[in-house]
Protein backbone atom coordinates (compact mmCIF):
# COMPACT_ATOMS: atom_id res chain seq x y z
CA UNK A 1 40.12 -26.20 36.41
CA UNK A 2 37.03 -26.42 34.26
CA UNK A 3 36.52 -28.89 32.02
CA UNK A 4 34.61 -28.38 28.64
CA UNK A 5 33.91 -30.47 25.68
CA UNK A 6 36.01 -28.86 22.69
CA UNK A 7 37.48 -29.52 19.13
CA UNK A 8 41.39 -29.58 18.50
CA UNK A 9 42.08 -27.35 15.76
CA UNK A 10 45.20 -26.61 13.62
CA UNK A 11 46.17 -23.53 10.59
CA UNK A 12 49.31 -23.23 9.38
CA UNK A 13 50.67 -24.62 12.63
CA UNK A 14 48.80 -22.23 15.02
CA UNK A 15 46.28 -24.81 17.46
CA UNK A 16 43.26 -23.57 18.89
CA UNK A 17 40.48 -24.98 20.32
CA UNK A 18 36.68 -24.98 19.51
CA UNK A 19 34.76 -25.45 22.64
CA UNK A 20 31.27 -24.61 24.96
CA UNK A 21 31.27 -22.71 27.90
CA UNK A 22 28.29 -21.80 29.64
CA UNK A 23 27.32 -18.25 30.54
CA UNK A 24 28.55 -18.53 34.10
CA UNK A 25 31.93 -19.45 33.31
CA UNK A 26 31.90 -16.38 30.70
CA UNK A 27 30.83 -14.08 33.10
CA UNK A 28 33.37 -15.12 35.37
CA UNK A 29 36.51 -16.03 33.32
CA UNK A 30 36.12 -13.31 30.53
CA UNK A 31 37.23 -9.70 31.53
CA UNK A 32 36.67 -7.11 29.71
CA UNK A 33 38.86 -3.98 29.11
CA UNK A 34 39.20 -0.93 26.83
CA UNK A 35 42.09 1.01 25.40
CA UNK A 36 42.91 3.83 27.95
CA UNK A 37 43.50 7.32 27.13
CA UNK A 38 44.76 8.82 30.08
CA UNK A 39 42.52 11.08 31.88
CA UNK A 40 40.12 11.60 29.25
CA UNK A 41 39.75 7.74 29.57
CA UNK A 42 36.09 7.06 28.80
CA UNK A 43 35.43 3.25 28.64
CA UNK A 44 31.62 3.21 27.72
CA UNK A 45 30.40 5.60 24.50
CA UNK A 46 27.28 7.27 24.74
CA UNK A 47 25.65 9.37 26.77
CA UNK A 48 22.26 8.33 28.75
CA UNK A 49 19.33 10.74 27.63
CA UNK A 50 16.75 11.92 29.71
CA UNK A 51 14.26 10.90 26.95
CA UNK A 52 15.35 7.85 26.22
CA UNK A 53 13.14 4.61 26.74
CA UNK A 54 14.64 2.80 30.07
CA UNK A 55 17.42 0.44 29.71
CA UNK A 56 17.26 -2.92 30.60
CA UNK A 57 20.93 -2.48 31.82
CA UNK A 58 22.25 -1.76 35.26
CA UNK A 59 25.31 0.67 33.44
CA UNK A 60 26.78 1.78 37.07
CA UNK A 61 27.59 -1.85 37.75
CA UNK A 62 27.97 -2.87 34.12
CA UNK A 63 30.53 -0.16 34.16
CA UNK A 64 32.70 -1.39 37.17
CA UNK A 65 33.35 -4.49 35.23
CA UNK A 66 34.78 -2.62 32.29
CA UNK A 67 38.43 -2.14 33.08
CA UNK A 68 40.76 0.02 31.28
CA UNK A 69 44.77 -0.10 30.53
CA UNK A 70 47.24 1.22 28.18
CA UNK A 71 48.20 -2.35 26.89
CA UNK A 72 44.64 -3.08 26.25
CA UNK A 73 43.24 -3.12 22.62
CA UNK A 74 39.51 -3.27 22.42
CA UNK A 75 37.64 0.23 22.06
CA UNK A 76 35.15 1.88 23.86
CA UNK A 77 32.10 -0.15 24.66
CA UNK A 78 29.09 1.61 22.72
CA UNK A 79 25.99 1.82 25.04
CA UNK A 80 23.33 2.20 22.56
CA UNK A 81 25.05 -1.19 21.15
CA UNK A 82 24.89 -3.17 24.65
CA UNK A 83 21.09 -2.01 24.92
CA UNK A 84 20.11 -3.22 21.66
CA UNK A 85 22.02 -6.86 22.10
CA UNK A 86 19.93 -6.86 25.67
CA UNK A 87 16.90 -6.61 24.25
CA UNK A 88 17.79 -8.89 21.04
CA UNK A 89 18.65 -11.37 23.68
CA UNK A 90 15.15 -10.91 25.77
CA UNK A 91 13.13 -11.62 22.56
CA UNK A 92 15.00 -14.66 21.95
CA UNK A 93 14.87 -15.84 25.23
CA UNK A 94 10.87 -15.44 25.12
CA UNK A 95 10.42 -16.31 21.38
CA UNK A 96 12.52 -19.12 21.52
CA UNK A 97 12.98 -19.62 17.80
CA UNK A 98 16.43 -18.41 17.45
CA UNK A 99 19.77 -18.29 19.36
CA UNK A 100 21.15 -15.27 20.55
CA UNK A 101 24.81 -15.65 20.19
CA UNK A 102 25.36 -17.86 17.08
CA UNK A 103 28.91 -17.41 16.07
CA UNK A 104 31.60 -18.51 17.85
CA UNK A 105 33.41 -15.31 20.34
CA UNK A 106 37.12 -15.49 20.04
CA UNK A 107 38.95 -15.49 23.08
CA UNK A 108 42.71 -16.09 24.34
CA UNK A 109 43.53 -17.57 27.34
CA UNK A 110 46.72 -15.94 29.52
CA UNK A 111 47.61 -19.05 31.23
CA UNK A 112 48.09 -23.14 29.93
CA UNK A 113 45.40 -24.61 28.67
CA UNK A 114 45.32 -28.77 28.79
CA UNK A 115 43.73 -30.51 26.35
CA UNK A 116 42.77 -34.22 26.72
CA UNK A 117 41.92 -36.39 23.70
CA UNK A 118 39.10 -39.36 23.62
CA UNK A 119 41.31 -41.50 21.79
CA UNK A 120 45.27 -41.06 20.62
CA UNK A 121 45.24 -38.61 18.03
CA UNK A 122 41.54 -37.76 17.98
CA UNK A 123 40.81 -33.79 17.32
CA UNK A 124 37.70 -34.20 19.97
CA UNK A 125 38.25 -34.56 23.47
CA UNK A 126 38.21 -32.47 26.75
CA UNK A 127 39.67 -28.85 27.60
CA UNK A 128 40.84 -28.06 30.74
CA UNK A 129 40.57 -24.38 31.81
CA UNK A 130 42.03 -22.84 34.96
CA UNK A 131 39.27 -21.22 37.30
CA UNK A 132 40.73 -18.05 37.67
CA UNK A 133 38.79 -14.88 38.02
CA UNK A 134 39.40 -12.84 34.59
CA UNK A 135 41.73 -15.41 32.64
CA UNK A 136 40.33 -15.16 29.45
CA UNK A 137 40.59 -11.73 27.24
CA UNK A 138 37.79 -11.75 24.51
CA UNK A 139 39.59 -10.98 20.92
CA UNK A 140 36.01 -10.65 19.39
CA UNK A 141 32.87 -10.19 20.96
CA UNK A 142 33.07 -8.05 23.68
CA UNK A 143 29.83 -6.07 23.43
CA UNK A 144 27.39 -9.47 23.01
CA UNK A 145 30.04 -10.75 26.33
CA UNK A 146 28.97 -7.97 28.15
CA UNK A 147 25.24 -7.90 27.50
CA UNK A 148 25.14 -11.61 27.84
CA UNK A 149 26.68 -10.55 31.38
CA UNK A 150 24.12 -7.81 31.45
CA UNK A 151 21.24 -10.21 31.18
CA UNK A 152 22.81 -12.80 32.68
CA UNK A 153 20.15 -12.81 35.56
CA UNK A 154 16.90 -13.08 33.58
CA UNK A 155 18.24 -16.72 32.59
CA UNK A 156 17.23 -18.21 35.75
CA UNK A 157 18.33 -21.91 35.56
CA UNK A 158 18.39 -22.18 31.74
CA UNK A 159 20.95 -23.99 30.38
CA UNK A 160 22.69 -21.37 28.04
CA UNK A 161 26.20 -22.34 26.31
CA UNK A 162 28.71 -19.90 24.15
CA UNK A 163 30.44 -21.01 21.12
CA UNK A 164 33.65 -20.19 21.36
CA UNK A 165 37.40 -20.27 19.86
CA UNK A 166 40.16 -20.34 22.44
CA UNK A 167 44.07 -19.72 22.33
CA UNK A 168 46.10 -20.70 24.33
CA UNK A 169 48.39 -17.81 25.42
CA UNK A 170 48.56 -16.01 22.03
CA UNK A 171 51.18 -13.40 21.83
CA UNK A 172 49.98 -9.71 22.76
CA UNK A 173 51.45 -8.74 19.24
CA UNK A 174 49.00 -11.47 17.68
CA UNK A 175 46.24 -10.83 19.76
CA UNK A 176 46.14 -7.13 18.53
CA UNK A 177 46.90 -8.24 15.03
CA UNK A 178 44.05 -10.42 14.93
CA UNK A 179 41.50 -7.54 16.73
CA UNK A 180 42.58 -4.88 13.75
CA UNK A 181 42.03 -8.20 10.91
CA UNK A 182 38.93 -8.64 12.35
CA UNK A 183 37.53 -5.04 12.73
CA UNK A 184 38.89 -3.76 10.08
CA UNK A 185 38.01 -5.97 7.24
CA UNK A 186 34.29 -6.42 7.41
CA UNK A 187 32.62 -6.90 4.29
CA UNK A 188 30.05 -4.54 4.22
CA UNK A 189 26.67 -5.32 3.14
CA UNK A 190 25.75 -3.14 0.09
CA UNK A 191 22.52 -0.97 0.94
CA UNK A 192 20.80 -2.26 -2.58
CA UNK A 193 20.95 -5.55 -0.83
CA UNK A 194 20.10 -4.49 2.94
CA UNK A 195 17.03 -3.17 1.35
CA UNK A 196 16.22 -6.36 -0.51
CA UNK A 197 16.38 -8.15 2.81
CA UNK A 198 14.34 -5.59 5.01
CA UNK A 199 11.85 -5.48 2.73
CA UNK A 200 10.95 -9.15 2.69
CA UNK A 201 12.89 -11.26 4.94
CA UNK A 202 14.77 -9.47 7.49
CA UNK A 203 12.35 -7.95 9.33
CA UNK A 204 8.62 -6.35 8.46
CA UNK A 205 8.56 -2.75 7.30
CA UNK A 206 5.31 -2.54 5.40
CA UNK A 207 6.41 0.63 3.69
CA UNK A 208 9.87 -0.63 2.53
CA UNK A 209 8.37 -4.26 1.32
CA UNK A 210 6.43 -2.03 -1.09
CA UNK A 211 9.23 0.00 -1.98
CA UNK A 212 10.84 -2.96 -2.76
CA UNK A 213 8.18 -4.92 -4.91
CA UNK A 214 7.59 -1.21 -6.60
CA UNK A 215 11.70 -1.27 -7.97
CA UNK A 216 11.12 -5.73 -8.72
CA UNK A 217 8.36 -4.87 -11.36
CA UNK A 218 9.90 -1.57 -12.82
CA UNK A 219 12.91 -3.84 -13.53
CA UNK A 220 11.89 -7.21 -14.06
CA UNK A 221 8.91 -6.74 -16.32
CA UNK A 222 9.33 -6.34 -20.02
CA UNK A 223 6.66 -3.90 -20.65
CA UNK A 224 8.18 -1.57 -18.00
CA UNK A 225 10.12 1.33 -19.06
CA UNK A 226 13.12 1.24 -16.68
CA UNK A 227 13.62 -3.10 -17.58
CA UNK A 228 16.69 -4.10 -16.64
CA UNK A 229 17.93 -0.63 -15.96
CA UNK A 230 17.75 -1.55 -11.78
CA UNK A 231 20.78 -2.96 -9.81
CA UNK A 232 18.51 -5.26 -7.40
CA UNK A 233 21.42 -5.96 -5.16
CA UNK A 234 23.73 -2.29 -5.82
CA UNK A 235 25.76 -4.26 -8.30
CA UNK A 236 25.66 -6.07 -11.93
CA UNK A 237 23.94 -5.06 -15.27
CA UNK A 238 21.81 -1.59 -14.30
CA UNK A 239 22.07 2.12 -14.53
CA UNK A 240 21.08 2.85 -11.14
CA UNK A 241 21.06 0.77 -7.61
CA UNK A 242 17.92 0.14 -5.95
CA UNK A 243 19.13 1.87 -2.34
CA UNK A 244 17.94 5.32 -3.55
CA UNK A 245 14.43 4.59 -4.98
CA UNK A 246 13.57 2.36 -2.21
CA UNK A 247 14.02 4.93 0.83
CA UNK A 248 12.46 7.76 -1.53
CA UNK A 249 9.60 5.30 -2.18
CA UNK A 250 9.74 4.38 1.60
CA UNK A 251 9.71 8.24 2.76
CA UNK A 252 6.23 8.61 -0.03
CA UNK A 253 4.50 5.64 1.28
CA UNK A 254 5.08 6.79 5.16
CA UNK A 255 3.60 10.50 4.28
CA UNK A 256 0.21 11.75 4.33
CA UNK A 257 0.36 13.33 0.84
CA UNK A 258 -2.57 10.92 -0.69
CA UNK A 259 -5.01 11.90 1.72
CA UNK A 260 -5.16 9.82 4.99
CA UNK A 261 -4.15 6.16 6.08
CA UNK A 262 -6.55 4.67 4.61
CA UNK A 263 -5.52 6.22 0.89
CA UNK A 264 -2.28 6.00 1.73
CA UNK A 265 -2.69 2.64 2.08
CA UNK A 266 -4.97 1.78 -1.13
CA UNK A 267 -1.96 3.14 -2.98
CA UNK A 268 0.55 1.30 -1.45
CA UNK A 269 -1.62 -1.73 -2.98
CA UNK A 270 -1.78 -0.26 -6.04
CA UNK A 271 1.83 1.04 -6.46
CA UNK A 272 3.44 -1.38 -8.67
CA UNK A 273 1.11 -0.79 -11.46
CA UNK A 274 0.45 2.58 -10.71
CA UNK A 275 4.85 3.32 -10.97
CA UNK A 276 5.11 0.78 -14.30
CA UNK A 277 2.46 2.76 -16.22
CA UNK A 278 3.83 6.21 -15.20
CA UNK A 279 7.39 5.75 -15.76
CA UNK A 280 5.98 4.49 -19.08
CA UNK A 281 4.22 7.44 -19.51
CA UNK A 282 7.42 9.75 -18.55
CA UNK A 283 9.63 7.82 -20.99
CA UNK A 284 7.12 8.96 -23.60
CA UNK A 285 6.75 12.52 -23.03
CA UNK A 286 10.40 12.55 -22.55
CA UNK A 287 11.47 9.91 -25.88
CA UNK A 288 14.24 11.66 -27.01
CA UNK A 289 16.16 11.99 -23.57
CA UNK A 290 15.04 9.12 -22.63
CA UNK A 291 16.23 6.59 -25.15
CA UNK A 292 19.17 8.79 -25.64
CA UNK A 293 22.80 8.05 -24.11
CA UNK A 294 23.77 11.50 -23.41
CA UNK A 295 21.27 12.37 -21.04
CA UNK A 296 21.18 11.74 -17.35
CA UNK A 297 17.00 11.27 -17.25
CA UNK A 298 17.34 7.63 -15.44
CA UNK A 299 19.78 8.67 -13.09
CA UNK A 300 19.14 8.30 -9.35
CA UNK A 301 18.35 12.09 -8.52
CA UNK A 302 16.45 12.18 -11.69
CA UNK A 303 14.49 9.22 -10.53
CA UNK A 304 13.84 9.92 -6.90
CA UNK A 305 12.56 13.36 -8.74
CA UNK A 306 9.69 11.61 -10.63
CA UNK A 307 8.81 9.72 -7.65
CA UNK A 308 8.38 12.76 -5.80
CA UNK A 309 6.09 15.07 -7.84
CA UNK A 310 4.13 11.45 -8.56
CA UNK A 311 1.75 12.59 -5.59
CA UNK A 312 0.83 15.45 -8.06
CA UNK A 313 -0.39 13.21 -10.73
CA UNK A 314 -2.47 10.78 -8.02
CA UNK A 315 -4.30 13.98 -6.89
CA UNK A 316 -5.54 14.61 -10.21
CA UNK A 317 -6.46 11.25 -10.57
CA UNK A 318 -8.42 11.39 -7.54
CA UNK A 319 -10.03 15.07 -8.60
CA UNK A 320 -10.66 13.11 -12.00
CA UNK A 321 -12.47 10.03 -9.95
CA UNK A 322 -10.24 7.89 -12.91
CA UNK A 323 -8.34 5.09 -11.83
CA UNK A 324 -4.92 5.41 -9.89
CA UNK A 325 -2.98 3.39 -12.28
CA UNK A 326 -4.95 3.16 -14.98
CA UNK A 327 -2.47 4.06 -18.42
CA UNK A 328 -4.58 6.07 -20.39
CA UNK A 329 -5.77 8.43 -17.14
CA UNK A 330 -2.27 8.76 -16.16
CA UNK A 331 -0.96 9.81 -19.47
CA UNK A 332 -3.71 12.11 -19.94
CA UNK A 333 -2.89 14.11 -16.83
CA UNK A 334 1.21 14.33 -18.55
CA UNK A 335 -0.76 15.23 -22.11
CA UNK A 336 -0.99 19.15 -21.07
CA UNK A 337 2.90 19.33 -19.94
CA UNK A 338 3.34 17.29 -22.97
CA UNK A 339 2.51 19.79 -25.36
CA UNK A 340 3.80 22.62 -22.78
CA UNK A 341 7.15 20.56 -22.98
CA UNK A 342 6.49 20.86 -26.98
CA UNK A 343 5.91 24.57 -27.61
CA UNK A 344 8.97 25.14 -25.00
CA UNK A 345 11.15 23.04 -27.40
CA UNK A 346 9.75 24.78 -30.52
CA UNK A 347 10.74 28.15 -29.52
CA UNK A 348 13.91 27.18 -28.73
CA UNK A 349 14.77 26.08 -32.37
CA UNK A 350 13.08 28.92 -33.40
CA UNK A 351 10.00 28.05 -35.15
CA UNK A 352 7.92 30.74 -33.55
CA UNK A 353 4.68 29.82 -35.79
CA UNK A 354 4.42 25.88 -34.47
CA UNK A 355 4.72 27.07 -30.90
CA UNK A 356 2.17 29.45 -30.82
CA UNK A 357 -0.06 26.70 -32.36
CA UNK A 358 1.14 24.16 -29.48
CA UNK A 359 0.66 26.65 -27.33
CA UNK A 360 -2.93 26.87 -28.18
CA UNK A 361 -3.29 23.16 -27.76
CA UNK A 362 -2.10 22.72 -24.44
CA UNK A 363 -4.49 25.70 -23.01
CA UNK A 364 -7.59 24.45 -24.94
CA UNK A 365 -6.04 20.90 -23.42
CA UNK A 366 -5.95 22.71 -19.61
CA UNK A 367 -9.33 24.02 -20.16
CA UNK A 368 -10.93 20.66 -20.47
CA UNK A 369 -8.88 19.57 -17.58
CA UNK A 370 -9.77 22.38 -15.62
CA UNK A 371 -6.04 22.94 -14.79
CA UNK A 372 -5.77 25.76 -13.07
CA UNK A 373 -2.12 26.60 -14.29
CA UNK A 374 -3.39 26.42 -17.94
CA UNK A 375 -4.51 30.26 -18.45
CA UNK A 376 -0.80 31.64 -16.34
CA UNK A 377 1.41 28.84 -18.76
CA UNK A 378 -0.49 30.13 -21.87
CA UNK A 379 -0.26 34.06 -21.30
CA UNK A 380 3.76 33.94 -20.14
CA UNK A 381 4.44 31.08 -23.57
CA UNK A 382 2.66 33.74 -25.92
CA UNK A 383 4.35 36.49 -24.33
CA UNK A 384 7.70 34.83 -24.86
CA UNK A 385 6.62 33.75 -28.40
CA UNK A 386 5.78 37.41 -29.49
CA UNK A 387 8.55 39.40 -27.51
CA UNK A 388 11.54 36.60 -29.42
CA UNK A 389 10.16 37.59 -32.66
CA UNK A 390 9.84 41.20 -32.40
CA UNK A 391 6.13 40.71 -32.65
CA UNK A 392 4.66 42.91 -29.44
């Protein structure tokens, strides 16, 4: 028997225990076992590619220690899954600022566990667990199990303890119960509010941070045009979550569209004002849509649209040596489609005489502009001017 230090606990007349066990008596009381399915039976997922950066696991004797039976519950162990908790594991154990298995595994025990109190009554005391090759069956936590008995030899001497919850010879009916509970009622993380914590406090991605101050300003400032109209976390007051905008932000501020890293990067510091004053600028040229309900102008495509052809306006910018996000350059460079947008709308209602005027504006506005698409936008507008009113 091994004796641990644990916690008597008690729901709805179910007792478990709380306890510590250190990561030799995991590796050798815990087995580990899949589901089988006959001959097909293929207790690890994944494939090992040729390309792939070496693992830090020895699979052909991880493998032997994976057993697999028809009254077994757990699924197929993922590979790509064991690798990653490896190497989470190796940069705790050399950072040293975090643990590497937090929460509590949950195990069941197949044989009589004893539990001795410090005092008469008292919930704290000592658990006695029989030494016995394979006695314990893990409910939850089989993957971080197995790379903890993965890595088990890098620890050396370390001290290294487990938190976990022991039964004491739960029924097989209840242990599978409790597996499907478990795995099949996570609550899932909404990707508005993944973003918000990769951007700033998960884990450093430049590119997404920036993404994710960009969508803060365009709904938390007053003077922006899209205020309040941003779920933050995918949920709440909002017209459209944040999980779009950020990864087609993201997928702008990783290309090479503005000209090199180093532009690329000037932008990036620049792209909350730059993105307040041109949405501004688009919910001007487009007022009625835009403050209208019928319309679908703020929706996510329509957004991630903007974003994209924004590269467009920054090259002008940069061919106009005017400042990225300064207002005024940015809304002359929507002025010409402004008026283009203008004589489109006037021919539709039919008033054939203001479009050709408008018309005339935006080319003599192209001209100064030098935009190359002013003389082709002109000739096929006053071609479709004349021919709609019989005038060729």
């Amino acid at each position: 028997m091994i004796s641990v230090a644990a916690i008597r606990m008690q729901q709805f007349g179910v007792q478990f225990y709380q306890a510590s066990l250190s990561a030799n008596d995991i590796d050798k009381l815990v087995r580990f076992e899949v589901l089988d399915y006959g001959e097909q039976a293929q207790p690890v997922r994944g494939g090992r590619k040729k390309t792939a950066a070496p693992s830090k696991v020895n699979w052909d004797l991880l493998e032997r220690r994976i057993a697999s039976s028809d009254k077994a519950y757990q699924r197929a162990i993922i590979r790509r899954k064991i690798d990653e908790l490896v190497q989470y594991y190796e940069q705790c154990r050399q950072a040293r600022d975090l643990p590497s298995i937090a929460g509590a595994v949950i195990i069941s025990c197949d044989e009589a566990l004893k539990f001795e109190p410090v005092d008469e009554g008292s919930p704290l005391g000592t658990l006695k667990v029989p030494e016995r090759e394979g006695i314990l069956r893990a409910i939850d936590g089989q993957h971080r199990l197995l790379a903890l008995h993965a890595d088990i030899d890098r620890f050396g001497d370390e001290r290294f303890t487990v938190p976990a919850i022991i039964f004491d010879r739960l029924p097989e009916d209840h242990v599978v119960q409790m597996f499907v509970t478990i795995n099949a009622k996570h609550t899932r993380l909404n990707p508005s509010h993944l973003v918000s914590l990769a951007g700033r406090q998960l884990y450093s991605d430049q590119n997404l941070a920036a993404a994710h101050d960009v969508i803060r300003a365009l709904t938390e400032r007053e003077d922006s045009a899209l205020h309040g109209d941003i779920k933050l976390l995918g949920v709440g007051r909002g017209r459209v979550a944040q999980a779009p905008l950020a990864q087609e932000l993201k997928r702008l501020f990783e290309s090479d569209v503005f000209g090199g890293a180093k532009k690329s990067a000037d932008f990036r510091d620049q792209s909350q004002r730059f993105f307040v004053n041109y949405f501004k600028q688009v919910a001007t040229l487009f007022s009625t849509a835009w403050n209208g309900r019928k319309y679908s102008i703020k929706s996510a495509p329509a957004l991630r649209a903007f974003i994209r052809v924004a590269p467009d306006v920054v090259q002008r910018l940069d061919q106009e040596h005017a400042e990225r996000s300064d207002y005024r350059a940015i809304g002359y460079e929507f002025y010409f489609h402004g008026r283009r947008l203008e004589t489109d709308r006037a021919m539709h209602v039919g008033d054939y005489a203001r479009a050709e005027l408008l018309a005339e504006r935006a080319r003599a506005i192209g001209r100064r502009g030098d935009l190359i698409d002013a003389e082709r936008v002109y000739s096929v507008q006053l071609f479709e001017i004349r021919r709609d009113r019989d005038a060729l």
